[in-house]
Structure formats: C-alpha cells, structure tokens
N, C-alpha and C. Protein backbone atom coordinates (compact mmCIF):
# COMPACT_ATOMS: atom_id res chain seq x y z
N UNK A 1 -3.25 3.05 3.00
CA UNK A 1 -2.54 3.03 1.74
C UNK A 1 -2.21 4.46 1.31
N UNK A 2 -0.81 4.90 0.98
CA UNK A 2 -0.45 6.17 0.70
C UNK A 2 0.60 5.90 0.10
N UNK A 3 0.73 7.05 -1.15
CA UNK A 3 2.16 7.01 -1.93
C UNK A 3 2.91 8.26 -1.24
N UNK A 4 2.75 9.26 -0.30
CA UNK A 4 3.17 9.61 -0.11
C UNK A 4 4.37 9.25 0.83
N UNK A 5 5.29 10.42 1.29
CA UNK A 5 6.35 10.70 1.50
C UNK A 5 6.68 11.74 2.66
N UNK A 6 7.13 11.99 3.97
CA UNK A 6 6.81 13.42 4.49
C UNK A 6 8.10 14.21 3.51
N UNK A 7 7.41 15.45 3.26
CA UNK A 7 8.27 16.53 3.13
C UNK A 7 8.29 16.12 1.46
N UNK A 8 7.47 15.49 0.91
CA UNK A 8 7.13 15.24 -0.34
C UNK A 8 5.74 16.00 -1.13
N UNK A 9 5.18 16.65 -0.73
CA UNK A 9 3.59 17.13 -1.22
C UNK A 9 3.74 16.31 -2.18
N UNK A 10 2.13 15.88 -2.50
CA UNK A 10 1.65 15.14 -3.79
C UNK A 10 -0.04 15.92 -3.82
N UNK A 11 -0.04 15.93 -5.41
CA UNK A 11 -1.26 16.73 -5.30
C UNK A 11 -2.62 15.84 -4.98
N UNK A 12 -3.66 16.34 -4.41
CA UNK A 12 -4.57 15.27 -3.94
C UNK A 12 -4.97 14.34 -4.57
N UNK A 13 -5.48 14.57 -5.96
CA UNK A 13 -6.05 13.26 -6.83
C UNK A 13 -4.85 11.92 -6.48
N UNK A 14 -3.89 11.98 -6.18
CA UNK A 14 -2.90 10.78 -6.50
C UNK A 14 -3.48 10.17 -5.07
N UNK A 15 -4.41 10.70 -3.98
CA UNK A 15 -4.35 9.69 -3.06
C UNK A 15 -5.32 8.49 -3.37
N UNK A 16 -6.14 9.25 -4.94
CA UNK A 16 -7.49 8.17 -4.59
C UNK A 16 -7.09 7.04 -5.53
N UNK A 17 -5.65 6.85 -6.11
CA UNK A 17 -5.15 6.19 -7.00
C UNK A 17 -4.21 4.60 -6.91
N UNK A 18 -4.09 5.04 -5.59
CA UNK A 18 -3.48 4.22 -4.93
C UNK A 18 -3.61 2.97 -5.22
N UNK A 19 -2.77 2.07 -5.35
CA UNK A 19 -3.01 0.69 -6.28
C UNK A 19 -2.47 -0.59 -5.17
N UNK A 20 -3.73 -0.93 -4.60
CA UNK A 20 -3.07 -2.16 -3.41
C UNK A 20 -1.81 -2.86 -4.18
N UNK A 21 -1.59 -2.89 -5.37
CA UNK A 21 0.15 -3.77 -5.73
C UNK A 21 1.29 -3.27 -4.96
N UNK A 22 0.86 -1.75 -5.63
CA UNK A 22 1.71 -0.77 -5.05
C UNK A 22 1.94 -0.54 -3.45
N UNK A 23 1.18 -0.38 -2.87
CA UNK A 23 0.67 -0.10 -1.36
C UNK A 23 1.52 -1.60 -0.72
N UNK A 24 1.85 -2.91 -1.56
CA UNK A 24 1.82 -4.13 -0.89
C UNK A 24 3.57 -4.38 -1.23
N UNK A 25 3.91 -3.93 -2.19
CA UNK A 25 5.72 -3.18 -2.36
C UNK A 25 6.38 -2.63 -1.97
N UNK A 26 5.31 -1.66 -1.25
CA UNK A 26 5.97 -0.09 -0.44
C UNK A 26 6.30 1.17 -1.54
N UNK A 27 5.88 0.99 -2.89
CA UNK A 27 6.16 2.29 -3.78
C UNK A 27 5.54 3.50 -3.05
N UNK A 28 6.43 4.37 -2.82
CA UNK A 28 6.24 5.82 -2.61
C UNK A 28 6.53 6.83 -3.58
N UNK A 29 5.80 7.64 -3.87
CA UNK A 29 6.12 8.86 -5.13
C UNK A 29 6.71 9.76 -4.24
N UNK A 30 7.58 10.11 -5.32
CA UNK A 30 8.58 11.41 -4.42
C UNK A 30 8.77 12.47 -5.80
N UNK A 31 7.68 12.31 -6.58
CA UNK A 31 7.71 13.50 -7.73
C UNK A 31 7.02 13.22 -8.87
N UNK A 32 5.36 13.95 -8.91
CA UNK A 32 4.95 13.84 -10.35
C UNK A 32 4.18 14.88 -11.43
N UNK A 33 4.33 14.56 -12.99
CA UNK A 33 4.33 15.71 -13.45
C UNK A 33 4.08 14.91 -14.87
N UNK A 34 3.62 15.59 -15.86
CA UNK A 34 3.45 14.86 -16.84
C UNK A 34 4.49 14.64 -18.12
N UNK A 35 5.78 15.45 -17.70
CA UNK A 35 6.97 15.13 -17.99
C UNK A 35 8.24 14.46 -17.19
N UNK A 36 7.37 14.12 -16.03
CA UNK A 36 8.50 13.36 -14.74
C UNK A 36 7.79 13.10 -13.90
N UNK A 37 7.99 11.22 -13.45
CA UNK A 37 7.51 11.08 -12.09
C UNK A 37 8.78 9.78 -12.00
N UNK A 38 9.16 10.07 -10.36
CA UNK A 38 9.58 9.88 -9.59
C UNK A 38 9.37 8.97 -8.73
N UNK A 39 9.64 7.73 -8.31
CA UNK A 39 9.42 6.55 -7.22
C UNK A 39 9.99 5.67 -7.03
N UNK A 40 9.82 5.37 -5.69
CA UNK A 40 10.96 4.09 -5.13
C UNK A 40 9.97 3.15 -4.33
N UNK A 41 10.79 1.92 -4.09
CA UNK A 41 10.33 1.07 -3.46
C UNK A 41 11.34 0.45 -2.64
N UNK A 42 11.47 -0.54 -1.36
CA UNK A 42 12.21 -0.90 -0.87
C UNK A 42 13.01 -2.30 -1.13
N UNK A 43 14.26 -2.63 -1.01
CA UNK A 43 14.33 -3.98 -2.18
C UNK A 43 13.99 -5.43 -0.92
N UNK A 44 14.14 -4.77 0.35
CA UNK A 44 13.80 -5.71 1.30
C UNK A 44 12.23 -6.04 1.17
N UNK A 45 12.03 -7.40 1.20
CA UNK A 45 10.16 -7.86 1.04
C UNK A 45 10.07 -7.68 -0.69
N UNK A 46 10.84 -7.67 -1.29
CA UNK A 46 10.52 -7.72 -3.11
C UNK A 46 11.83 -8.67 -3.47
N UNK A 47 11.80 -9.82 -2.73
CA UNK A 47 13.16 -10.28 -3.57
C UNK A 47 12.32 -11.61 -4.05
N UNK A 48 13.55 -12.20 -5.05
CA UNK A 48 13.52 -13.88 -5.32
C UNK A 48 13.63 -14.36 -4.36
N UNK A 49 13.43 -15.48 -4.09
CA UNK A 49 13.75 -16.67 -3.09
C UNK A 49 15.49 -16.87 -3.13
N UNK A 50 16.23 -16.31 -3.91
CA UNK A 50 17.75 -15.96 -4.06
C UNK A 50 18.02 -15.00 -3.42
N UNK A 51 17.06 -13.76 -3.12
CA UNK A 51 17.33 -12.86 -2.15
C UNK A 51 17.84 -11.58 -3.40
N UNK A 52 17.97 -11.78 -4.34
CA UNK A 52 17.90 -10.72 -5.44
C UNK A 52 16.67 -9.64 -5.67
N UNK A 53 16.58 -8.68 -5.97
CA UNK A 53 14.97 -7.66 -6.24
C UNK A 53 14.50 -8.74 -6.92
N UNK A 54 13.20 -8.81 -7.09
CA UNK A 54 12.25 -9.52 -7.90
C UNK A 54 11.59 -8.88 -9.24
N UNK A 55 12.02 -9.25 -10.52
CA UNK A 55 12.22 -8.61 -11.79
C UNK A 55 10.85 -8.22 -11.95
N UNK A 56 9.98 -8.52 -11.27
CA UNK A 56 8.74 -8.19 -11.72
C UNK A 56 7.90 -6.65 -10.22
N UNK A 57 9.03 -6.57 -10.14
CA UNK A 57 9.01 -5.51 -9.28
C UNK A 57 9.46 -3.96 -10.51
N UNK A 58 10.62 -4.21 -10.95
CA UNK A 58 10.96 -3.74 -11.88
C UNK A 58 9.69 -3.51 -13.05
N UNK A 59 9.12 -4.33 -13.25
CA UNK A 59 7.42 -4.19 -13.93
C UNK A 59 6.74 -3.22 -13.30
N UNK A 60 6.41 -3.71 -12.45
CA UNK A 60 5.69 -2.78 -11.61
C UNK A 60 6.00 -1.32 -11.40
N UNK A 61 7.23 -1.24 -11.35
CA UNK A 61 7.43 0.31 -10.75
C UNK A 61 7.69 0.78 -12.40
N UNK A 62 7.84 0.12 -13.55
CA UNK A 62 7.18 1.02 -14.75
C UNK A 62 6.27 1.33 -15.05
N UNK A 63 5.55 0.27 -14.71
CA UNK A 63 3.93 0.80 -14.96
C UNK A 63 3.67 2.08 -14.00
N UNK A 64 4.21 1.82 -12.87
CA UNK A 64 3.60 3.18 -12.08
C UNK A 64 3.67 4.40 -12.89
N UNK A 65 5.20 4.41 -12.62
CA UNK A 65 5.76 5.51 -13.09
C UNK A 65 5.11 6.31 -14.39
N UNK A 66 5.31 5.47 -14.96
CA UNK A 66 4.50 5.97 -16.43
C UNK A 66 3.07 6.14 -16.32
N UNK A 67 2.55 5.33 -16.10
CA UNK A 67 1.09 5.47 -15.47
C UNK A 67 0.66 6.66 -15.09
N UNK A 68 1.48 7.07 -13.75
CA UNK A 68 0.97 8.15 -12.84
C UNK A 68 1.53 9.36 -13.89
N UNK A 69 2.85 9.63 -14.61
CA UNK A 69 2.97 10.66 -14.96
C UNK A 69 1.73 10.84 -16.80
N UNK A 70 1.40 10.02 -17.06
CA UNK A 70 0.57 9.85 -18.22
C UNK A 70 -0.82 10.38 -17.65
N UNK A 71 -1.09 9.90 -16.42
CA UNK A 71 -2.58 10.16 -16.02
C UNK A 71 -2.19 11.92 -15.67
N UNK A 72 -0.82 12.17 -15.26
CA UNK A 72 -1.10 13.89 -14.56
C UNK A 72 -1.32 14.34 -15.84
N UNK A 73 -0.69 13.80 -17.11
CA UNK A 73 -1.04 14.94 -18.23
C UNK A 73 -2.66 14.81 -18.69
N UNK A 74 -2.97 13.48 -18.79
CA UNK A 74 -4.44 13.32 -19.03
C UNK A 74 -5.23 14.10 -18.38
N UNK A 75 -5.52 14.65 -17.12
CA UNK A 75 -5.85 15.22 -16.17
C UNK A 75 -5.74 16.42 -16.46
N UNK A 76 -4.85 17.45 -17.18
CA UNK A 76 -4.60 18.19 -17.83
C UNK A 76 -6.17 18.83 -18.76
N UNK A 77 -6.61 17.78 -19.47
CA UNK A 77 -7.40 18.21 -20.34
C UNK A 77 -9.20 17.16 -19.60
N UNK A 78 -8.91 17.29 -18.87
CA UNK A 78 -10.00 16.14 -17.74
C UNK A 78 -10.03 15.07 -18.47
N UNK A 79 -9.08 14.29 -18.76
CA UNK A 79 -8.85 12.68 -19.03
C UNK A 79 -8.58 11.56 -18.24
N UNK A 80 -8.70 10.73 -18.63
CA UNK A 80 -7.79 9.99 -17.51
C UNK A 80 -7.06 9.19 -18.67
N UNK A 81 -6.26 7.80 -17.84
CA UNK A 81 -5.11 7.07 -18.50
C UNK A 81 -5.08 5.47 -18.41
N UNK A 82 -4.80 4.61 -19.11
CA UNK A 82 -4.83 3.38 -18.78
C UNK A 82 -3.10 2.87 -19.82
N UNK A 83 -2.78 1.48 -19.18
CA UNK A 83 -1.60 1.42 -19.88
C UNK A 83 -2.30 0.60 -20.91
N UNK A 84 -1.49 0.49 -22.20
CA UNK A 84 -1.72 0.11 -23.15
C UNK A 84 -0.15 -0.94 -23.31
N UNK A 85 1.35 -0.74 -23.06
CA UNK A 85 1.87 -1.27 -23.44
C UNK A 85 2.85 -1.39 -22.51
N UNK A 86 3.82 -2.31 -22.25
CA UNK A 86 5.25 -2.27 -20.84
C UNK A 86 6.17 -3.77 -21.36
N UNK A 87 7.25 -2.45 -21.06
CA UNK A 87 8.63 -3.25 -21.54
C UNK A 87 9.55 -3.21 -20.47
N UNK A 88 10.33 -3.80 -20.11
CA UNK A 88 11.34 -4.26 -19.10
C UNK A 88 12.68 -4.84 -19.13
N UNK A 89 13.58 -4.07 -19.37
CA UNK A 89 14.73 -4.87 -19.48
C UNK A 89 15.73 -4.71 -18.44
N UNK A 90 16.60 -5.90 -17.84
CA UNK A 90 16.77 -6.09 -16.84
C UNK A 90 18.42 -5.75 -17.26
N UNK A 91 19.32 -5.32 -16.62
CA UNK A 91 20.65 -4.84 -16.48
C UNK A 91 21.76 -5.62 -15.35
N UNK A 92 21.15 -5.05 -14.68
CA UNK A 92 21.88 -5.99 -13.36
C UNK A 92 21.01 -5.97 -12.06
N UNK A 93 21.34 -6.79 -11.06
CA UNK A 93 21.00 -6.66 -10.08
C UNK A 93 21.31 -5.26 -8.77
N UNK A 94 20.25 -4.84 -8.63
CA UNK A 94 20.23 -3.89 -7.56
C UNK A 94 21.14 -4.13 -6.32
N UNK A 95 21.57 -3.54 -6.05
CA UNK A 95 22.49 -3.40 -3.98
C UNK A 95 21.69 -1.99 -3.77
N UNK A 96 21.96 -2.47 -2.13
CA UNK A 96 21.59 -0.98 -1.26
C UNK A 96 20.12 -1.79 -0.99
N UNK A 97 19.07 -0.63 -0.34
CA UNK A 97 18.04 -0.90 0.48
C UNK A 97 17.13 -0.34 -0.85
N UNK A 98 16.96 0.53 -1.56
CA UNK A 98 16.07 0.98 -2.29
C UNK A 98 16.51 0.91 -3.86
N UNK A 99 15.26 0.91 -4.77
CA UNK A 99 15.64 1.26 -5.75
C UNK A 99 14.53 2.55 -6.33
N UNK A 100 14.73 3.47 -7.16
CA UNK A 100 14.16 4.53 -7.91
C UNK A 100 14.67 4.69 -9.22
N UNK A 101 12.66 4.66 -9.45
CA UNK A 101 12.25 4.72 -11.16
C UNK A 101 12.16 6.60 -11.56
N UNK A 102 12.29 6.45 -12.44
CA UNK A 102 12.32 7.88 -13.11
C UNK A 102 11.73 7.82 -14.34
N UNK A 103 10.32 8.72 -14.51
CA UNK A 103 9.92 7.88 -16.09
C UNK A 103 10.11 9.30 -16.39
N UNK A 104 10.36 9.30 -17.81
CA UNK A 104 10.79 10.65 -18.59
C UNK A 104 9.80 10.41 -19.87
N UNK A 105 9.07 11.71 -19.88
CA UNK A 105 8.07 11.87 -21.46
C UNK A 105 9.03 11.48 -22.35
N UNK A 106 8.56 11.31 -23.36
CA UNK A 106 8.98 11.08 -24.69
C UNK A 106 7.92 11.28 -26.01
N UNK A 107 7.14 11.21 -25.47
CA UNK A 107 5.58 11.31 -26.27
C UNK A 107 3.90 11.97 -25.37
N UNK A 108 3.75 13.52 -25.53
CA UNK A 108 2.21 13.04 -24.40
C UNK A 108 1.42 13.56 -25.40
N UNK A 109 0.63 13.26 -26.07
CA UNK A 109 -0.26 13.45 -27.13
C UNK A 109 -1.61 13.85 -26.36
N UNK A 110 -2.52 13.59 -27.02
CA UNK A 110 -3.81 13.59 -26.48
C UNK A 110 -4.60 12.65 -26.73
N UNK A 111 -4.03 10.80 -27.40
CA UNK A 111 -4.85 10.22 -27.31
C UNK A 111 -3.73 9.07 -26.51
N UNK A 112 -2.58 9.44 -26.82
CA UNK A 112 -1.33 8.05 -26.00
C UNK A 112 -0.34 8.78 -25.32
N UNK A 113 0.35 8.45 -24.31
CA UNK A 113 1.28 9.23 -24.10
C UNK A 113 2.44 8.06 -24.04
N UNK A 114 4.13 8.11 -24.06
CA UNK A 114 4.83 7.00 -23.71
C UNK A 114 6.39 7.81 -23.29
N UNK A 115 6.36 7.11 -21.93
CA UNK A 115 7.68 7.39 -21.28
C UNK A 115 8.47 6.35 -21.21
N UNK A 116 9.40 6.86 -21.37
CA UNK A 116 11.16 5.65 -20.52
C UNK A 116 10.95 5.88 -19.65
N UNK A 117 11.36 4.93 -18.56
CA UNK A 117 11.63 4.66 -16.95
C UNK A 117 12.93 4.08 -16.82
N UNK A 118 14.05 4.25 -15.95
CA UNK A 118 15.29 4.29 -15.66
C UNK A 118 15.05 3.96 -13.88
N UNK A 119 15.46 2.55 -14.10
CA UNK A 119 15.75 2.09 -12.36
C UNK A 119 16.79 2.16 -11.97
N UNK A 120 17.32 2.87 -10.85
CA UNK A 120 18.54 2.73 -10.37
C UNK A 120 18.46 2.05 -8.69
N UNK A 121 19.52 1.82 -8.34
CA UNK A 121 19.91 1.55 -7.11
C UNK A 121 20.58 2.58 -5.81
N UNK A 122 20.41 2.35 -5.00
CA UNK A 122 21.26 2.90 -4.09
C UNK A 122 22.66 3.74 -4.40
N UNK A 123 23.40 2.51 -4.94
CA UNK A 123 24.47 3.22 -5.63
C UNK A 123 24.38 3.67 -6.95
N UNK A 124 23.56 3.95 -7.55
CA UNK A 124 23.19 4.50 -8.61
C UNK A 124 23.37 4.60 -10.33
N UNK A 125 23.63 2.65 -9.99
CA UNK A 125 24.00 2.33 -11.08
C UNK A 125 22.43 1.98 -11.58
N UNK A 126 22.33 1.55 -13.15
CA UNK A 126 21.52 1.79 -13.64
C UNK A 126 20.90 -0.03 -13.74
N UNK A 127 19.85 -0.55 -13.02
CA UNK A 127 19.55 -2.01 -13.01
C UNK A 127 18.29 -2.25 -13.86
N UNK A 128 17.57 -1.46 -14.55
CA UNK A 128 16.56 -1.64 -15.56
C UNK A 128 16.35 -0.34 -16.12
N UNK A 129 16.04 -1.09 -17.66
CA UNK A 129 14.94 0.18 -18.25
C UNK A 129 13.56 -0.46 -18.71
N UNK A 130 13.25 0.95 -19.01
CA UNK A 130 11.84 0.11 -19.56
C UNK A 130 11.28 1.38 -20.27
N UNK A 131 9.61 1.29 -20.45
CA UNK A 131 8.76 1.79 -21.74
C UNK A 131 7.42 2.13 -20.98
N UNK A 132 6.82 2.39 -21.25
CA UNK A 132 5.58 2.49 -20.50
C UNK A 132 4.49 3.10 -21.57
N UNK A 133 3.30 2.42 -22.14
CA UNK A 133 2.68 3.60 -23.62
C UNK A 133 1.34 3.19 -22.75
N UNK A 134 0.69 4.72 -22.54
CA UNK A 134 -0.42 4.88 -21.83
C UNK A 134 -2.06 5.37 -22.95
N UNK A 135 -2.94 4.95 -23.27
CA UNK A 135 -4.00 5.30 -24.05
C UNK A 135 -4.88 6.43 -22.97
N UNK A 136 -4.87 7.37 -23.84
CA UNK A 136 -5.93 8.41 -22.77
C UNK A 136 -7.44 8.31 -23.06
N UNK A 137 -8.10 8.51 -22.04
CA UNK A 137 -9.66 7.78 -22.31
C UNK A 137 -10.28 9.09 -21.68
C-alpha cells in the first residue's frame, strides 16, 4: 500500500497513513502541504454498474484530500487530524482515465481546519466540488 508516485517525493509520515479505501481505489498523492494537496485516482475499477465514476469515489477523494492536507498542518504544531465534516456535489460526469482532487485551505486554525476540493477530469472540466472540515486533536 503506497500513495506514492515515482518522481513525486512525499514526506515520510504520509506512508504510515495509508488508508486500505484508498490503497483499494488506487488514490495516489502527487502533492501535499497544509495549504494544498493534490490526488488522483483511476476512473477504471471505480465506476457504477452504468460504467460512470462512482459518486462516492468523489467522497472519498475529499476526504483524502482535505484530510491529508489538514493533518500536514496539524503536524505542524505535533497534532494530528480527524474529519469532522464532508460535502459533495456532483457536476457532471468524468471522461478520460483519471480524475484529480485539489483541496485548497480556506481555514487552518489550530483547533479545525476546512478546505474546498475541486475534481476534475482528464479533460479538465470541473465534475465535483466539495468541503472537507477537519478537528485537530
């Protein structure tokens, strides 16, 4: 199980974080920071039985996203992170082979932090947003 990427460094703590959901999706991080993290997943093996991404994939890769960039800031002050809240709204359906989340701070406090996440597609239209509000412990 690895989120990594070659030609991606990730700093070590993210290997012991690894979340069999994640690992069982194929999410790979390709960038994190406690104002940006970065990840994709593949849309082949995550669809409906329609053969569409599976909206709860779109879940998932907010929680990461936000997650992992909430825990790098927690980590910051030796914290860690848990989610507290996740929102999902669905746009359109994905094309292409991959899609990538982008969660952007909006809030990192020192007891919550909460980012937007922005899914795009291949072609780089925009197929979800979402929310992500993390409690630091």
């Amino acid at each position: 199980m690895t989120y990594s990427i070659p030609d991606h460094p990730l700093p070590e703590w993210l290997a012991e974080l690894v979340s069999p959901l994640d690992d069982k999706i194929g999410v790979k991080v390709r960038e994190v920071s406690p104002t940006r993290c970065v990840v994709t997943a593949p849309l082949d093996g995550n669809t409906q039985p329609t053969g569409l991404w599976h909206g709860g994939g779109s879940g998932v890769l907010v929680e990461t996203a936000g997650s992992l960039a909430a825990m790098a800031h927690a980590r910051t002050f030796e914290h860690s992170a848990v989610g507290t809240e996740l929102s999902v709204s669905h746009v359109r359906p994905p094309h292409g082979h991959h899609v990538i989340a982008t969660a952007t701070a909006v809030h990192l406090g020192r007891r919550t932090t909460t980012h937007t996440v922005e899914i795009v597609d291949d072609e780089g239209r925009v197929c979800a947003v979402g929310r992500m509000t993390c409690q630091i412990i």
